[in-house]
N, C-alpha and C. Protein backbone atom coordinates (compact mmCIF):
# COMPACT_ATOMS: atom_id res chain seq x y z
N UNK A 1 0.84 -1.18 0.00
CA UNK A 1 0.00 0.00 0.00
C UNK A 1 0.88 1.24 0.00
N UNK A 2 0.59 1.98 -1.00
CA UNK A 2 1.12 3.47 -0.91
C UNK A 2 -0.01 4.72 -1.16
N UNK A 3 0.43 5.28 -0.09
CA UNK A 3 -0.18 6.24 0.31
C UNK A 3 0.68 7.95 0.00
N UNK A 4 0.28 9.10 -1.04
CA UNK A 4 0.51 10.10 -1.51
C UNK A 4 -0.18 11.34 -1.07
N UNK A 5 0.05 12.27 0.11
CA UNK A 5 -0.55 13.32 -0.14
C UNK A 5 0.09 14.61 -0.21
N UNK A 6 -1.00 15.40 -0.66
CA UNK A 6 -0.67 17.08 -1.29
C UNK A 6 -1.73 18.12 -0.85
N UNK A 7 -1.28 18.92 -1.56
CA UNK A 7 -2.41 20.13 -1.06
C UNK A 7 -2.31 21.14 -0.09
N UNK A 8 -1.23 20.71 0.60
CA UNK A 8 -1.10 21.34 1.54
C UNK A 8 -0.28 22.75 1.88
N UNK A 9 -0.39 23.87 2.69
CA UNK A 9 0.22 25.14 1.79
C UNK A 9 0.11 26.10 3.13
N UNK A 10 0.02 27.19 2.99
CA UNK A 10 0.10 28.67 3.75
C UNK A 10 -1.20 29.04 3.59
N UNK A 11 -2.10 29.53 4.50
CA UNK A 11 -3.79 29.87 4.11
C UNK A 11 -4.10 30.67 5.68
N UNK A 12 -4.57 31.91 4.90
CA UNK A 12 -4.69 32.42 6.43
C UNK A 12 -5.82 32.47 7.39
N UNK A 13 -6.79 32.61 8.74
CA UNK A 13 -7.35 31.92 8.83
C UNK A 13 -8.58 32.65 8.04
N UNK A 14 -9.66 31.12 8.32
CA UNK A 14 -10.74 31.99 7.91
C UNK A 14 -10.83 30.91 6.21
N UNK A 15 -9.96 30.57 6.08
CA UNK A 15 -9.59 29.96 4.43
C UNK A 15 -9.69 28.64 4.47
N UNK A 16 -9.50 28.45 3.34
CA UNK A 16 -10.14 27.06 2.89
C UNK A 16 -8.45 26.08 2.15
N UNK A 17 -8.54 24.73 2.36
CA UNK A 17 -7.38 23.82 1.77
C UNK A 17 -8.05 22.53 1.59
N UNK A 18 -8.09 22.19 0.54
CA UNK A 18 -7.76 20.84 0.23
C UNK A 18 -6.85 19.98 0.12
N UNK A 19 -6.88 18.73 0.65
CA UNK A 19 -5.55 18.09 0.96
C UNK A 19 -6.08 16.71 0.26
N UNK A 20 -5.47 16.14 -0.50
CA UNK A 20 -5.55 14.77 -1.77
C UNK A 20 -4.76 13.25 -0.97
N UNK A 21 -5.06 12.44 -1.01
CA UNK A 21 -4.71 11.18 -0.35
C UNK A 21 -4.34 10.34 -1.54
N UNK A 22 -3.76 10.16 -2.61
CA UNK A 22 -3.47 8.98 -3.74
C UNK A 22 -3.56 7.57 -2.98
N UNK A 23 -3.95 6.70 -3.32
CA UNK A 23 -3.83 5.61 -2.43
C UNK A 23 -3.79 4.47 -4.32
N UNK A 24 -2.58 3.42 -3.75
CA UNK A 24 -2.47 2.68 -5.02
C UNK A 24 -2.37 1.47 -3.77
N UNK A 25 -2.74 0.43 -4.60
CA UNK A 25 -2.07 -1.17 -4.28
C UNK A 25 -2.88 -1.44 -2.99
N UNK A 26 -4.45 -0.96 -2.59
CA UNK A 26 -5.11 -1.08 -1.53
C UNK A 26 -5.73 -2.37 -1.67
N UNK A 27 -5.90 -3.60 -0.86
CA UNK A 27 -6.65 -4.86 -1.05
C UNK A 27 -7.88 -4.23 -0.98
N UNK A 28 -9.12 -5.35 -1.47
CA UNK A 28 -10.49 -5.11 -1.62
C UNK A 28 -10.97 -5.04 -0.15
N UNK A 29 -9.83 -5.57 0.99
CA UNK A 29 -10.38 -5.49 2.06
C UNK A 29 -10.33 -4.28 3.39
N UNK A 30 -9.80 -3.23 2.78
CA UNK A 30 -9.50 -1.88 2.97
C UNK A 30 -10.71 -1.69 4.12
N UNK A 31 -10.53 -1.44 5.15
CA UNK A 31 -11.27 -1.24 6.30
C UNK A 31 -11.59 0.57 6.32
N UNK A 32 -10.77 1.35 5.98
CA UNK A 32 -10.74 2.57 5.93
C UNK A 32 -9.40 3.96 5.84
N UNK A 33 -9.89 4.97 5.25
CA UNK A 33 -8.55 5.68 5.26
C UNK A 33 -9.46 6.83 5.94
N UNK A 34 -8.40 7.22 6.44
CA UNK A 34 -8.31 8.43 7.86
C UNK A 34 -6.79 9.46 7.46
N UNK A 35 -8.01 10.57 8.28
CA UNK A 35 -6.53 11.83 8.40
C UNK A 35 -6.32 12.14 9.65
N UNK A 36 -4.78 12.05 10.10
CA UNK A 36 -4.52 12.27 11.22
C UNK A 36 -3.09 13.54 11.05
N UNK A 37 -3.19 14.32 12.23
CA UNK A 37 -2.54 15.52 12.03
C UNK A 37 -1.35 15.43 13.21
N UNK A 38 -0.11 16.33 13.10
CA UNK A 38 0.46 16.51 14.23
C UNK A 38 1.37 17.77 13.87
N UNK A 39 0.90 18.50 15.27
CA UNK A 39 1.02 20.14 15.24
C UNK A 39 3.07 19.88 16.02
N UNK A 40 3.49 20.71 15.96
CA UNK A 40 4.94 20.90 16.29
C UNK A 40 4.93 20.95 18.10
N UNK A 41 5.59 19.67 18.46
CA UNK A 41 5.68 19.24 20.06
C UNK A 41 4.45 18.46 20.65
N UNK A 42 3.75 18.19 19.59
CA UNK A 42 2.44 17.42 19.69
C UNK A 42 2.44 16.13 19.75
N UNK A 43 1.48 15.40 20.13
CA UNK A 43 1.22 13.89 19.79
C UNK A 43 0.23 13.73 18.82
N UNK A 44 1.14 12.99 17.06
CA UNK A 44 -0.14 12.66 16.42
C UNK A 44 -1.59 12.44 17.21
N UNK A 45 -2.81 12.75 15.86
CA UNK A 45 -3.93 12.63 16.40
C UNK A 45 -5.04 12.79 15.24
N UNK A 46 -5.95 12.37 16.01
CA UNK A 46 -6.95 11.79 14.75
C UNK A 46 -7.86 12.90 14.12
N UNK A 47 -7.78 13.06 13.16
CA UNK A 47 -9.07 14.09 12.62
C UNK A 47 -10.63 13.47 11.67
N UNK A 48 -10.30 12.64 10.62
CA UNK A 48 -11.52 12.09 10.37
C UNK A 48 -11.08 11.15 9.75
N UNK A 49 -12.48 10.05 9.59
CA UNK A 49 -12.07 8.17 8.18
C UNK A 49 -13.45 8.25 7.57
N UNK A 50 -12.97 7.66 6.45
CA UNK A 50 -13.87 7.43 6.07
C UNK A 50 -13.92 5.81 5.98
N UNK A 51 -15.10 5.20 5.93
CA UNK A 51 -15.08 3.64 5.64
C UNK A 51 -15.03 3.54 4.53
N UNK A 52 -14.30 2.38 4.49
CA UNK A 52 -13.62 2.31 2.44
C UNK A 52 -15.15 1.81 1.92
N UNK A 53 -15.87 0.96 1.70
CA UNK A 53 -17.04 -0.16 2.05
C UNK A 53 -18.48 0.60 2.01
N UNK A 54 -18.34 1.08 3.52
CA UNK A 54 -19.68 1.66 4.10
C UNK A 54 -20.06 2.97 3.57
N UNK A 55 -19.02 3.84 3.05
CA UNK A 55 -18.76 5.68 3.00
C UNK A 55 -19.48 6.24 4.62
N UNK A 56 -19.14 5.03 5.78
CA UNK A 56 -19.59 6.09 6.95
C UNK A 56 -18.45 7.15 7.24
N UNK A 57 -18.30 7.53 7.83
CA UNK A 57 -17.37 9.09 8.27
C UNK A 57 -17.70 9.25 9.50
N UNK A 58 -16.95 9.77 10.35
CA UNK A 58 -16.30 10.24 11.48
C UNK A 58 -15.17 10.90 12.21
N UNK A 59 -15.43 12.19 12.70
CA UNK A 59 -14.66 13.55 12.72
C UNK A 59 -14.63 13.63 14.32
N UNK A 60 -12.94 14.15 14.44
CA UNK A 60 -13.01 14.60 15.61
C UNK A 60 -14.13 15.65 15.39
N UNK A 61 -13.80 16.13 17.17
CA UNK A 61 -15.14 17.35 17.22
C UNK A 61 -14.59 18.78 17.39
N UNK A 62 -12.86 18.51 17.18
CA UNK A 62 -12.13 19.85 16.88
C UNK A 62 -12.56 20.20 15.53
N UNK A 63 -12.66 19.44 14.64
CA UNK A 63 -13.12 19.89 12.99
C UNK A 63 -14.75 19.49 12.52
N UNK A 64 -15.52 18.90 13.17
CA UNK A 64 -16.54 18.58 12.93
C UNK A 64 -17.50 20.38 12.50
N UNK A 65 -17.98 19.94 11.32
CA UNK A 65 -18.79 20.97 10.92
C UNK A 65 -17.84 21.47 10.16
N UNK A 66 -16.51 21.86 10.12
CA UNK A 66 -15.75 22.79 8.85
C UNK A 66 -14.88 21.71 8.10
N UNK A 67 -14.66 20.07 8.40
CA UNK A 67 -13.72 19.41 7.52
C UNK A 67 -14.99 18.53 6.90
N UNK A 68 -14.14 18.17 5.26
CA UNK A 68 -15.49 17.27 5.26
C UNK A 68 -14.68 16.03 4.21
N UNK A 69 -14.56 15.11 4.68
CA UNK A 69 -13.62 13.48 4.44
C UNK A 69 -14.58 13.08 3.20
N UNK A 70 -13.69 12.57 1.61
CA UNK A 70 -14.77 12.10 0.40
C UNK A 70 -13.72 11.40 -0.09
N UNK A 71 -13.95 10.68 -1.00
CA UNK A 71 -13.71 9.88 -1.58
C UNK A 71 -13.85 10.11 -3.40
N UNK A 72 -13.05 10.00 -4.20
CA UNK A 72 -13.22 9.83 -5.40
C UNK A 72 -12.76 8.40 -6.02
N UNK A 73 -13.57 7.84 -6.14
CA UNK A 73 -13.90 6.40 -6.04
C UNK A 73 -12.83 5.94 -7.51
N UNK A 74 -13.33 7.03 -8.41
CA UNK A 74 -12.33 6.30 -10.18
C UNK A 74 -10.85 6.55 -9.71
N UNK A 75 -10.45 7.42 -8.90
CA UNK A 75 -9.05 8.04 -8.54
C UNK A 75 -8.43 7.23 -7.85
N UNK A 76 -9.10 6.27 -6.25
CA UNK A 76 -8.69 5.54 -5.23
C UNK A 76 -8.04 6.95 -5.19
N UNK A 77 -8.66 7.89 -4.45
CA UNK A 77 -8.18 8.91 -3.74
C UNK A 77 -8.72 9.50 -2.98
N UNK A 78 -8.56 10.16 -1.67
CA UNK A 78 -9.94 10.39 -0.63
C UNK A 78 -9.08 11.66 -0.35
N UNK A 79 -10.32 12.78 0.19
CA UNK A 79 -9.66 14.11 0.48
C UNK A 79 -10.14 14.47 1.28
N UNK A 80 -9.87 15.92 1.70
CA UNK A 80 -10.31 16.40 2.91
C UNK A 80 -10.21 17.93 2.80
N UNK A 81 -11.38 18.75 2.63
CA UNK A 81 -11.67 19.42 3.03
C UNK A 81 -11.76 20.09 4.10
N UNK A 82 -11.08 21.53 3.93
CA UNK A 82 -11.08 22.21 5.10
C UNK A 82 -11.39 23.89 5.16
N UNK A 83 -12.85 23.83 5.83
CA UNK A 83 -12.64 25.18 5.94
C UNK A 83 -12.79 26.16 7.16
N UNK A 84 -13.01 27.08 6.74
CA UNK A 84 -12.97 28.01 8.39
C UNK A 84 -12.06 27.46 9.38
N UNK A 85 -10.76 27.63 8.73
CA UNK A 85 -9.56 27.41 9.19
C UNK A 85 -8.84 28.22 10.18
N UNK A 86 -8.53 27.31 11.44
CA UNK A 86 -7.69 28.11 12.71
C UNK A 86 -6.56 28.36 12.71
N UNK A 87 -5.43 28.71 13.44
CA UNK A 87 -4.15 28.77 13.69
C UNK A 87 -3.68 27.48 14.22
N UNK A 88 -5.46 27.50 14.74
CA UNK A 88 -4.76 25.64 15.72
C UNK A 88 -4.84 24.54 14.99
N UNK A 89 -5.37 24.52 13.55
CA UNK A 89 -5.11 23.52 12.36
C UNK A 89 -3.59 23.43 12.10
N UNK A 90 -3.01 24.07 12.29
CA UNK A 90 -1.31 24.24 11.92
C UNK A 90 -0.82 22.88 12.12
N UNK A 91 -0.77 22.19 11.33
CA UNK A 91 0.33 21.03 11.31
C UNK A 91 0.57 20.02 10.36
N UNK A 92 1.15 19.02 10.32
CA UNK A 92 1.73 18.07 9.71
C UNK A 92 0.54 17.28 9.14
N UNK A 93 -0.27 17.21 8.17
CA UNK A 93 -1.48 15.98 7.84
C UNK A 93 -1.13 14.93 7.23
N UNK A 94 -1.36 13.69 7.78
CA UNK A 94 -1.00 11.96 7.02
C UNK A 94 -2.10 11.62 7.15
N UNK A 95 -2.26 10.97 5.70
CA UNK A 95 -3.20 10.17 5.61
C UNK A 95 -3.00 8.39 6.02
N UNK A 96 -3.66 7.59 6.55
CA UNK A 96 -3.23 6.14 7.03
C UNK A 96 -4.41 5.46 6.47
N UNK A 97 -4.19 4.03 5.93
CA UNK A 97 -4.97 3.10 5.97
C UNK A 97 -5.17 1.85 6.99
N UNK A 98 -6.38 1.70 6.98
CA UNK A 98 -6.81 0.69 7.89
C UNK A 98 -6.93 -0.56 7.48
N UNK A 99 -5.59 -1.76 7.22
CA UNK A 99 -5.86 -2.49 6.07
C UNK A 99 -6.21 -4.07 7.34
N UNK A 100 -5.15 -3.87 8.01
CA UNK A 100 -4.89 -5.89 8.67
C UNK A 100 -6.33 -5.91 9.87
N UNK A 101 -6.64 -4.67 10.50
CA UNK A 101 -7.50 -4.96 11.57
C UNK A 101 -8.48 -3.32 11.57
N UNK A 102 -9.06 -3.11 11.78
CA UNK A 102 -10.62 -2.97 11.98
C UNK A 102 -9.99 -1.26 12.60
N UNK A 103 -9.52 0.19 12.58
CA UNK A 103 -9.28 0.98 13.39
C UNK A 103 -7.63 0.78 13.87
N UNK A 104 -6.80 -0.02 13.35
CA UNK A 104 -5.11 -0.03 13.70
C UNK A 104 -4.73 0.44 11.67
N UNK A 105 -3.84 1.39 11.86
CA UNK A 105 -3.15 1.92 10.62
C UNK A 105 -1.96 1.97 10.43
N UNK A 106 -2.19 0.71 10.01
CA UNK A 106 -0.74 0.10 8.97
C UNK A 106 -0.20 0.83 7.88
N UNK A 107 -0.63 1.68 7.47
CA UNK A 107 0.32 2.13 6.17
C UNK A 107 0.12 3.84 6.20
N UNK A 108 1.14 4.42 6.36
CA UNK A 108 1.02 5.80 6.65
C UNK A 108 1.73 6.56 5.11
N UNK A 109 1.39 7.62 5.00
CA UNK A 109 1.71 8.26 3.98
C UNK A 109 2.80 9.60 4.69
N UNK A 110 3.50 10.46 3.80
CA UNK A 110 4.52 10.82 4.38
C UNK A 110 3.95 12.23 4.81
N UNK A 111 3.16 12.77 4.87
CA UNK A 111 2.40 13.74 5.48
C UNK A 111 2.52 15.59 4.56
N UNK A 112 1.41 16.02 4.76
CA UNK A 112 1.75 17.42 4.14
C UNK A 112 1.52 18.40 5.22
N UNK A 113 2.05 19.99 4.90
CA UNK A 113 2.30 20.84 6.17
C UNK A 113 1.44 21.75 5.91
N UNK A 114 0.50 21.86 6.25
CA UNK A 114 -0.93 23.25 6.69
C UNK A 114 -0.31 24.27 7.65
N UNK A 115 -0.55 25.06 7.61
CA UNK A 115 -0.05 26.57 8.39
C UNK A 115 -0.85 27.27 7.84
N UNK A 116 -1.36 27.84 8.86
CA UNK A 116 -2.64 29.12 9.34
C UNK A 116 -1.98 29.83 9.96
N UNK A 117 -2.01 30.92 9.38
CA UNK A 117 -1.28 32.28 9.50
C UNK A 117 -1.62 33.41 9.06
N UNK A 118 -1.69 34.72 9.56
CA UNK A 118 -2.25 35.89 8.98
C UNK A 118 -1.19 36.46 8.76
């Protein structure tokens, strides 16, 4: 499994980013891909998944209402929307898949850098 993302950039707040997940070489048994973030001196942490399968979704409740987790199904690529963007979005975003067990993410992608800044 390889995992590719982009999108990621300088946006001040108040603004909007899209961030792209490429995902190649995923088994049919793909449990889910998720974005997880980590701000500078932080402990990674979870922001939203989508179910590969189901299209259910689930958002922390730091971004709930301004991120919104999709899928472009011909691409095998899932994104994430973001808007009404904080200072406290500032960080590192990886996308992970959920391939061997049910919520554990085995395959991480190498992450892109969001900064909210005026």
């Amino acid at each position: 499994v390889q995992l590719v993302e982009s999108g990621g950039g300088l946006v001040q707040p108040g603004g909007s980013l899209r961030l792209s997940c490429v995902a190649s070489g995923l088994p049919s048994n793909v449990y889910g891909i998720a974005w997880f973030r980590q701000a500078p001196g932080a402990e990674r942490e979870f922001v939203a998944v989508l179910g590969w399968n189901t299209g259910n979704t689930l958002y922390d409740d730091s971004v709930k209402g301004r991120f919104t987790i999709s899928r472009d199904n011909n691409e095998n690529t899932v994104y994430l929307q973001m808007n009404r963007l904080k200072p406290d979005d500032t960080a590192v975003y990886y996308c992970a898949a959920s391939v061997i067990r049910a919520g554990a993410y085995d395959s991480w992608g190498q992450g892109t850098q969001v900064t909210v800044s005026s």
